[in-house]
Protein backbone atom coordinates (compact mmCIF):
# COMPACT_ATOMS: atom_id res chain seq x y z
CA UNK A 1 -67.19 -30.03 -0.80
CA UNK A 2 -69.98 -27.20 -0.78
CA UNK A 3 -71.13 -27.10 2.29
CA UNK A 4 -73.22 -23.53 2.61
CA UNK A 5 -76.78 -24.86 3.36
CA UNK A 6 -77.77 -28.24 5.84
CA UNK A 7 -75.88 -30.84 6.85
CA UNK A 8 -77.86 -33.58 8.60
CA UNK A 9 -75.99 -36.08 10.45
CA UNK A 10 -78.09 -38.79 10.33
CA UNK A 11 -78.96 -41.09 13.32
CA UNK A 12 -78.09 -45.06 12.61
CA UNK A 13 -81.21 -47.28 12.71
CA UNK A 14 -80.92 -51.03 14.44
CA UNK A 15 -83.20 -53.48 14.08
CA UNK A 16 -85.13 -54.19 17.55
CA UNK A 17 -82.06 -56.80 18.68
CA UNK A 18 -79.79 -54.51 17.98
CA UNK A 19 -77.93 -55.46 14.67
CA UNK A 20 -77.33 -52.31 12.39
CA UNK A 21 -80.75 -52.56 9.85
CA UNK A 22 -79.23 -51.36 6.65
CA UNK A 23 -82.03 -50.98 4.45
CA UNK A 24 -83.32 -48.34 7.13
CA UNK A 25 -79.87 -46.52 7.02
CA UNK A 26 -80.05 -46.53 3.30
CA UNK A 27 -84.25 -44.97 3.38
CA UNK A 28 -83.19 -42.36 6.11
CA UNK A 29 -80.87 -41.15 3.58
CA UNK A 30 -82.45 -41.23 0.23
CA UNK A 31 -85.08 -39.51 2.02
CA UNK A 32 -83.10 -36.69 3.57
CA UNK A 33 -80.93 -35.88 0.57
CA UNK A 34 -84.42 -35.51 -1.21
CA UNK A 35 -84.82 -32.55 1.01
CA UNK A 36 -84.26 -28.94 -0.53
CA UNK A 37 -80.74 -27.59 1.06
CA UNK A 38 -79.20 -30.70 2.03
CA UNK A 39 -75.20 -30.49 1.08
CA UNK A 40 -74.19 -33.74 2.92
CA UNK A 41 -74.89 -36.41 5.19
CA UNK A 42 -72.36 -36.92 8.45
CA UNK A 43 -72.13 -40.16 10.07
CA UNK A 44 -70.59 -41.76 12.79
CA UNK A 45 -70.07 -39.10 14.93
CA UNK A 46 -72.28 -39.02 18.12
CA UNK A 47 -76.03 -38.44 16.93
CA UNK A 48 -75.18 -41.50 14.69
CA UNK A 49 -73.67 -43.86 17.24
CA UNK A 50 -70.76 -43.84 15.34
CA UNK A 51 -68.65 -45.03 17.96
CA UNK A 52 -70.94 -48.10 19.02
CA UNK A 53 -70.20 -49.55 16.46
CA UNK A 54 -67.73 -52.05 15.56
CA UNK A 55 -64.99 -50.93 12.56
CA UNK A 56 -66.14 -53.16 10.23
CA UNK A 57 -70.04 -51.77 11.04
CA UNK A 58 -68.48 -48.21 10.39
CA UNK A 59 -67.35 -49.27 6.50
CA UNK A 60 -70.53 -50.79 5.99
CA UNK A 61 -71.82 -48.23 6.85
CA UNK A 62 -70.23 -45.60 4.65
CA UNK A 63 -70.87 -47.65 1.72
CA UNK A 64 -74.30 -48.29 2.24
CA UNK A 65 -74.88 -44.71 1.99
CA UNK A 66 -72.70 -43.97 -0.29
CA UNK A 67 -74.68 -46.23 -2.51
CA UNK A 68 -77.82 -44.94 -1.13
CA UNK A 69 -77.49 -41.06 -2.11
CA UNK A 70 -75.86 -41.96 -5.21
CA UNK A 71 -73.42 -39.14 -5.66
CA UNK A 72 -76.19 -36.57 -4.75
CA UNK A 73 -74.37 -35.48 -2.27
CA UNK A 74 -70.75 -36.10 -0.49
CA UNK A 75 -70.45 -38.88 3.04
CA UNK A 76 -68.80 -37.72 5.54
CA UNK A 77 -67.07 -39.23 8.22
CA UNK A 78 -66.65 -38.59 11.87
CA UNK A 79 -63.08 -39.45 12.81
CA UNK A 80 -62.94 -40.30 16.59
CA UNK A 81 -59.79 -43.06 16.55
CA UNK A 82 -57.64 -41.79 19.87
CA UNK A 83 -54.49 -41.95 18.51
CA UNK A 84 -53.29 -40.14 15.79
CA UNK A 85 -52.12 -43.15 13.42
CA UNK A 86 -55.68 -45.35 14.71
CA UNK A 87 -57.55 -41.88 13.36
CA UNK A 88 -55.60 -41.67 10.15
CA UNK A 89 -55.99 -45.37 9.55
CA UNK A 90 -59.85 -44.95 10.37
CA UNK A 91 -59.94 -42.23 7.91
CA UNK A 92 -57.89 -44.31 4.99
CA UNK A 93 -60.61 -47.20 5.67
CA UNK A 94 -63.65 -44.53 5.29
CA UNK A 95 -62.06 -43.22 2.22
CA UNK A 96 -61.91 -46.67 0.66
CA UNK A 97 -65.26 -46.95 1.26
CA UNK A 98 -66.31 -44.02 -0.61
CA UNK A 99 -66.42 -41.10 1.82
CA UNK A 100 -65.29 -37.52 0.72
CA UNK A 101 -64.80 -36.15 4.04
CA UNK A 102 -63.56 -36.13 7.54
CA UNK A 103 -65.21 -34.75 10.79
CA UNK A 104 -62.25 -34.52 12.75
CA UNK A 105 -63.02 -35.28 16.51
CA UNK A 106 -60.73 -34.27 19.22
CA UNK A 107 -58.95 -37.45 20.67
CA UNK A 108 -60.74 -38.20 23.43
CA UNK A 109 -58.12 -37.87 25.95
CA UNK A 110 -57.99 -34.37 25.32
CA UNK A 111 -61.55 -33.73 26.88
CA UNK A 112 -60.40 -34.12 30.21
CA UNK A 113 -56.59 -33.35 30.38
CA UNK A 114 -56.17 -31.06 27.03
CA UNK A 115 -53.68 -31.36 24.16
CA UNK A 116 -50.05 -30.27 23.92
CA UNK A 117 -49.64 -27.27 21.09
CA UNK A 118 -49.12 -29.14 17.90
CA UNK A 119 -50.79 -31.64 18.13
CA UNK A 120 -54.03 -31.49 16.90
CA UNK A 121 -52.29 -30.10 13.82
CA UNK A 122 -50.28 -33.31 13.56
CA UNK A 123 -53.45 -34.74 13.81
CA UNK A 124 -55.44 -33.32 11.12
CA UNK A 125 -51.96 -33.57 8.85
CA UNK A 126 -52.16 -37.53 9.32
CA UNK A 127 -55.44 -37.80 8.77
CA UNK A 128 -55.52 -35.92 5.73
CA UNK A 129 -52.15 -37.47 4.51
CA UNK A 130 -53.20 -40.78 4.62
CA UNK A 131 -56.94 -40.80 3.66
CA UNK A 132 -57.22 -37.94 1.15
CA UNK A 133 -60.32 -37.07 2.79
CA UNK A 134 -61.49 -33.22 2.88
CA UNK A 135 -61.29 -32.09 6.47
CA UNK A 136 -63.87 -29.84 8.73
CA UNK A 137 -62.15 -28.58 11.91
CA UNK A 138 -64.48 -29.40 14.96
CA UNK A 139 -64.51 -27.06 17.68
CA UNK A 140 -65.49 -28.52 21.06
CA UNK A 141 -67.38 -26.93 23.58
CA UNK A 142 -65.43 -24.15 25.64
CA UNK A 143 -66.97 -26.47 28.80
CA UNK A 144 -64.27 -29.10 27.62
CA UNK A 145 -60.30 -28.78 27.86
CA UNK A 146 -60.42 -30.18 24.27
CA UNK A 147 -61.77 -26.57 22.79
CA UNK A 148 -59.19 -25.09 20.63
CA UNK A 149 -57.83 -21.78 21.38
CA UNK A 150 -57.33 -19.81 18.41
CA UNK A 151 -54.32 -19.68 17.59
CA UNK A 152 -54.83 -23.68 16.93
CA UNK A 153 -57.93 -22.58 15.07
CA UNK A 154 -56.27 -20.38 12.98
CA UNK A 155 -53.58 -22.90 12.04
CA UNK A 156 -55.45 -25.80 11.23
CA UNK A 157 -57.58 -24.04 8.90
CA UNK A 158 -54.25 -23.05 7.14
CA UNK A 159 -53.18 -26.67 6.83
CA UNK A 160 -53.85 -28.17 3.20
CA UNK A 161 -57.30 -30.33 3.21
CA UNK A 162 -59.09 -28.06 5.86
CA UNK A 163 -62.15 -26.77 4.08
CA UNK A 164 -64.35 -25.83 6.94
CA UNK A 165 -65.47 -25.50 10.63
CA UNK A 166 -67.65 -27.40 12.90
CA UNK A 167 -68.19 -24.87 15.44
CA UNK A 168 -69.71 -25.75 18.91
CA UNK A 169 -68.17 -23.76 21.64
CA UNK A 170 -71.13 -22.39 23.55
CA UNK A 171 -69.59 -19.81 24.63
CA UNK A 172 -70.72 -16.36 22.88
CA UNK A 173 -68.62 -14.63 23.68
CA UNK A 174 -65.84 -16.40 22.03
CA UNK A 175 -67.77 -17.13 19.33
CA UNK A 176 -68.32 -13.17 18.46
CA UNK A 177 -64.74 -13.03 18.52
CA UNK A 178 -63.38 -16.03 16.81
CA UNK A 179 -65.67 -16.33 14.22
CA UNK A 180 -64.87 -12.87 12.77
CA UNK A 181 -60.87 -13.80 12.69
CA UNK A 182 -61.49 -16.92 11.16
CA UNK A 183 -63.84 -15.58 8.29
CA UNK A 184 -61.32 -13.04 8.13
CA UNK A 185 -57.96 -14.60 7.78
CA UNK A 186 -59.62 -17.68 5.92
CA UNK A 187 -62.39 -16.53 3.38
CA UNK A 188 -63.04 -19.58 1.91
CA UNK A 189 -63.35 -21.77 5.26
CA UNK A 190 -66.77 -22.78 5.31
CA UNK A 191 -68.11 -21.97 9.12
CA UNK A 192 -71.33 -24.40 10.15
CA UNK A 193 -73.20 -23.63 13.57
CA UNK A 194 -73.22 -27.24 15.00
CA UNK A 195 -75.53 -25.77 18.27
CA UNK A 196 -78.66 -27.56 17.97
CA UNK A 197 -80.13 -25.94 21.05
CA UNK A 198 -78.83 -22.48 20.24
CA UNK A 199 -79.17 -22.38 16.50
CA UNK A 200 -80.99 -18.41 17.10
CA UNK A 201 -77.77 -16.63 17.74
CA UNK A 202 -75.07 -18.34 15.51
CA UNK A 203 -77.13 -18.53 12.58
CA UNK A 204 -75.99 -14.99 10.92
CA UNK A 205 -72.69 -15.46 11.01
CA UNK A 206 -72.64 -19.03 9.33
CA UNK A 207 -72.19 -20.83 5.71
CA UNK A 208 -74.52 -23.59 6.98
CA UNK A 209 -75.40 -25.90 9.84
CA UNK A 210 -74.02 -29.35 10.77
CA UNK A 211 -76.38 -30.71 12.88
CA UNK A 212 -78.22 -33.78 14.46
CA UNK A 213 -81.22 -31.71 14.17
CA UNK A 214 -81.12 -31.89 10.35
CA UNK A 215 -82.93 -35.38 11.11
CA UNK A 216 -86.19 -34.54 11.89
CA UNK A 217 -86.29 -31.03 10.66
CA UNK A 218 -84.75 -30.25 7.67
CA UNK A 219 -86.94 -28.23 6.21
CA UNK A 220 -87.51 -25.66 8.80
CA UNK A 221 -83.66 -25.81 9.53
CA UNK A 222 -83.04 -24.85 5.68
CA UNK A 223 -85.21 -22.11 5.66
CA UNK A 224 -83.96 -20.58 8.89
CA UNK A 225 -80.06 -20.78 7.34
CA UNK A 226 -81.99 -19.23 4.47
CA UNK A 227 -83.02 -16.23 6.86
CA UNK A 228 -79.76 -15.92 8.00
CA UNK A 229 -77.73 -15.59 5.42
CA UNK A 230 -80.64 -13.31 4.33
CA UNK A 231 -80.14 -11.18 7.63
CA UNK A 232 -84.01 -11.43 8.71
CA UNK A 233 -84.59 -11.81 12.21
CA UNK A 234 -87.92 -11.94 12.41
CA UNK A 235 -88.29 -14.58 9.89
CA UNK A 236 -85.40 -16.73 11.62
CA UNK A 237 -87.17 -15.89 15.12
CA UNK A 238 -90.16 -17.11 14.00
CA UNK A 239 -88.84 -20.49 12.65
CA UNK A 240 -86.89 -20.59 16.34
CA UNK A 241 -89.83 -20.19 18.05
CA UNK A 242 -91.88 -22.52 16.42
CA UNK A 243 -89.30 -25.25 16.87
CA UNK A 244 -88.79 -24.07 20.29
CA UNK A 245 -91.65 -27.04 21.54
CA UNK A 246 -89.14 -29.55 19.77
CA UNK A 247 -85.70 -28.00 20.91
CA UNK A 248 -87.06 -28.62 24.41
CA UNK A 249 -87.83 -32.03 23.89
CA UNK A 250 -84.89 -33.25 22.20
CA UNK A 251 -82.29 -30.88 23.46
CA UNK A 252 -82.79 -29.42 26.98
CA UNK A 253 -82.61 -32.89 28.59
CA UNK A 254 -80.61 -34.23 31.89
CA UNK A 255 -77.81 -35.53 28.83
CA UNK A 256 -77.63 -33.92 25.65
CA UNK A 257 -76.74 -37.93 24.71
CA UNK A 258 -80.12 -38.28 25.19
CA UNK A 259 -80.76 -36.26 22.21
CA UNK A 260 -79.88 -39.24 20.01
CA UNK A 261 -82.60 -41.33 21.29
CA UNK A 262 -85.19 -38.02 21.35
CA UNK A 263 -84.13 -37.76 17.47
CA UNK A 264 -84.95 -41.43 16.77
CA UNK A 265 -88.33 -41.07 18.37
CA UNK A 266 -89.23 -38.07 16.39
CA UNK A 267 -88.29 -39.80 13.14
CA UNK A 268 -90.67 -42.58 14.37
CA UNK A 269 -93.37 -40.09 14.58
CA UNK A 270 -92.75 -39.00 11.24
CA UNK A 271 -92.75 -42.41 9.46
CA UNK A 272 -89.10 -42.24 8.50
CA UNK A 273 -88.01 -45.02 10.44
CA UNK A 274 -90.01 -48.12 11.90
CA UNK A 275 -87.61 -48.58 15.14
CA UNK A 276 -86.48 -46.17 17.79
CA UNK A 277 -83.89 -49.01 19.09
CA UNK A 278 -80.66 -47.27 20.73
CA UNK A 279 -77.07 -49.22 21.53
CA UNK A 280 -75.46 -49.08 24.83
CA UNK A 281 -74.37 -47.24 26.64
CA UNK A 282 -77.74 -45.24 25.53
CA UNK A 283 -80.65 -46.48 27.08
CA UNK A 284 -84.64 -46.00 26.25
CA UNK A 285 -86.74 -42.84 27.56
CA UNK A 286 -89.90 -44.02 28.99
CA UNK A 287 -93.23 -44.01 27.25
CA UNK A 288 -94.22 -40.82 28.74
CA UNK A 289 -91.45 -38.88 27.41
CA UNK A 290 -91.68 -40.53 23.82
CA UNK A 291 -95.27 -38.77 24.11
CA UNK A 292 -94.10 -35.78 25.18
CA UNK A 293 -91.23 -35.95 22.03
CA UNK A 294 -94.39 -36.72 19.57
CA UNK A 295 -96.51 -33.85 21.04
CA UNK A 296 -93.47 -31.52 20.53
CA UNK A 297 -93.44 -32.22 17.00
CA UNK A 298 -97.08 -31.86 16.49
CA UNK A 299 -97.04 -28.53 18.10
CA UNK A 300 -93.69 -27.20 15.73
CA UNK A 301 -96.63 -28.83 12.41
CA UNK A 302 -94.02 -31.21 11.35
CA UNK A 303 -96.17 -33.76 11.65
């Protein structure tokens, strides 16, 4: 998979009582991978709802996309199963489906009590046994005990299927130091920025940018990787700043959860989608704030 540009991961629309509306899945993509710089589309993962949905929802909806884009470009899916054989089996059924890749997700336990060394490399092996699916190593916040140190890093991009990086730590610091290792020792890993709030200070170091983001923005968000990759500040500053009004409104909220149901809103406003609805455990923002999400994206003259 090429993945050096944008990598939207789409949100999924529901119909008003809630059932997955997948004629509205399948228009959300056609139009995004329309959109100059798109290399992918990632679903199921957390801007998506992946894991609202029920398993059989989750094939349906890989191959309604995968029908959708047509081969344009490759599905991805976000791998959250807890156990290492539920994962791998998850994966299997998302490659039958017609996915190409795998956004590996930490196994949720890991979050709060961390892993034992080895085994998210175990993990990724099974995964990547069984499905066949091309891998992308997803770094967790440094906030959460499921962040991978780098020596983990540095072996799961060495195991066979690993073809890039997912990074979110949000922590600088370790991101000025890991990221040069990794580019170093593993040239051909592809490294995407996945901070959607802090896109600014990751974006020069980066092959592209996975992102919920990619939704409603995708054409300011390619032409700010374009700027970094170019090494022009001011240009990528100035593409910052005027998405700064919509960062706020769809990122620096109570939950960054609540960034799914911002994202949904904002694709309202721009006549992507018809309905905003959101599964639980999300639950709506009030009018005011939809307004306040709208306004945001009139003042960054997306819409």
């Amino acid at each position: 998979m090429d993945l050096r540009g944008l990598s939207p991961a789409p949100v999924t629309v529901f119909k008003t009582n809630g059932e997955v509306d997948w004629d509205a899945n399948a228009k959300l993509a056609k139009w995004l991978v329309a959109k100059e710089g798109v290399k992918s589309l990632v679903i199921l993962g957390h801007a998506g709802e992946g894991t609202f949905l029920t398993a059989e929802e989750q094939v349906q909806l890989v191959e309604c996309l995968v029908e959708a884009v047509g081969g344009q470009v490759p599905i991805i899916a976000g791998i959250t199963g807890e156990g290492t054989m539920v994962a791998a089996r998850e994966a299997k059924r998302a490659a039958d489906a017609g996915a190409i890749g795998a956004l590996v997700y930490p196994s949720h336990g890991w979050l709060r009590f961390g892993y034992q060394d080895g085994a998210p490399q175990d993990r990724y092996k099974a995964i990547y046994e069984e499905s066949g699916l091309q891998c992308i190593l997803f770094q967790y916040p440094d906030a959460t005990k499921a962040t991978y140190n780098l020596k983990t890093q540095l072996e799961l991009a060495a195991q066979p299927g690993v073809v890039a990086t997912k990074n979110g730590v949000r922590n600088m610091r370790r991101w000025d130091t890991e990221i040069p290792v990794l580019r170093r020792e593993f040239p051909d890993l592809q490294i995407l920025t996945c901070h959607d709030e802090w896109l600014l200070p990751t974006m020069f170091d980066v092959d592209g940018a996975l992102v919920g983001y990619g939704n409603i923005a995708p054409e300011l968000l390619h032409q700010l990787i374009q700027a970094g990759k170019a090494q022009d500040y001011a240009k990528a500053r100035a593409i910052h700043d005027l998405l700064m009004p919509v960062t706020k409104k769809v990122y620096h909220r109570a939950s960054h959860m609540e960034g799914t149901i911002a994202l949904k809103i904002a694709l309202r406003a721009r006549g992507v989608i018809e309905d905003a609805t959101v599964r639980s455990p999300l639950l709506p923002i009030t009018p005011a704030e939809e307004k306040e999400i709208e306004e945001a994206m009139r003042q960054a003259k997306i819409i």
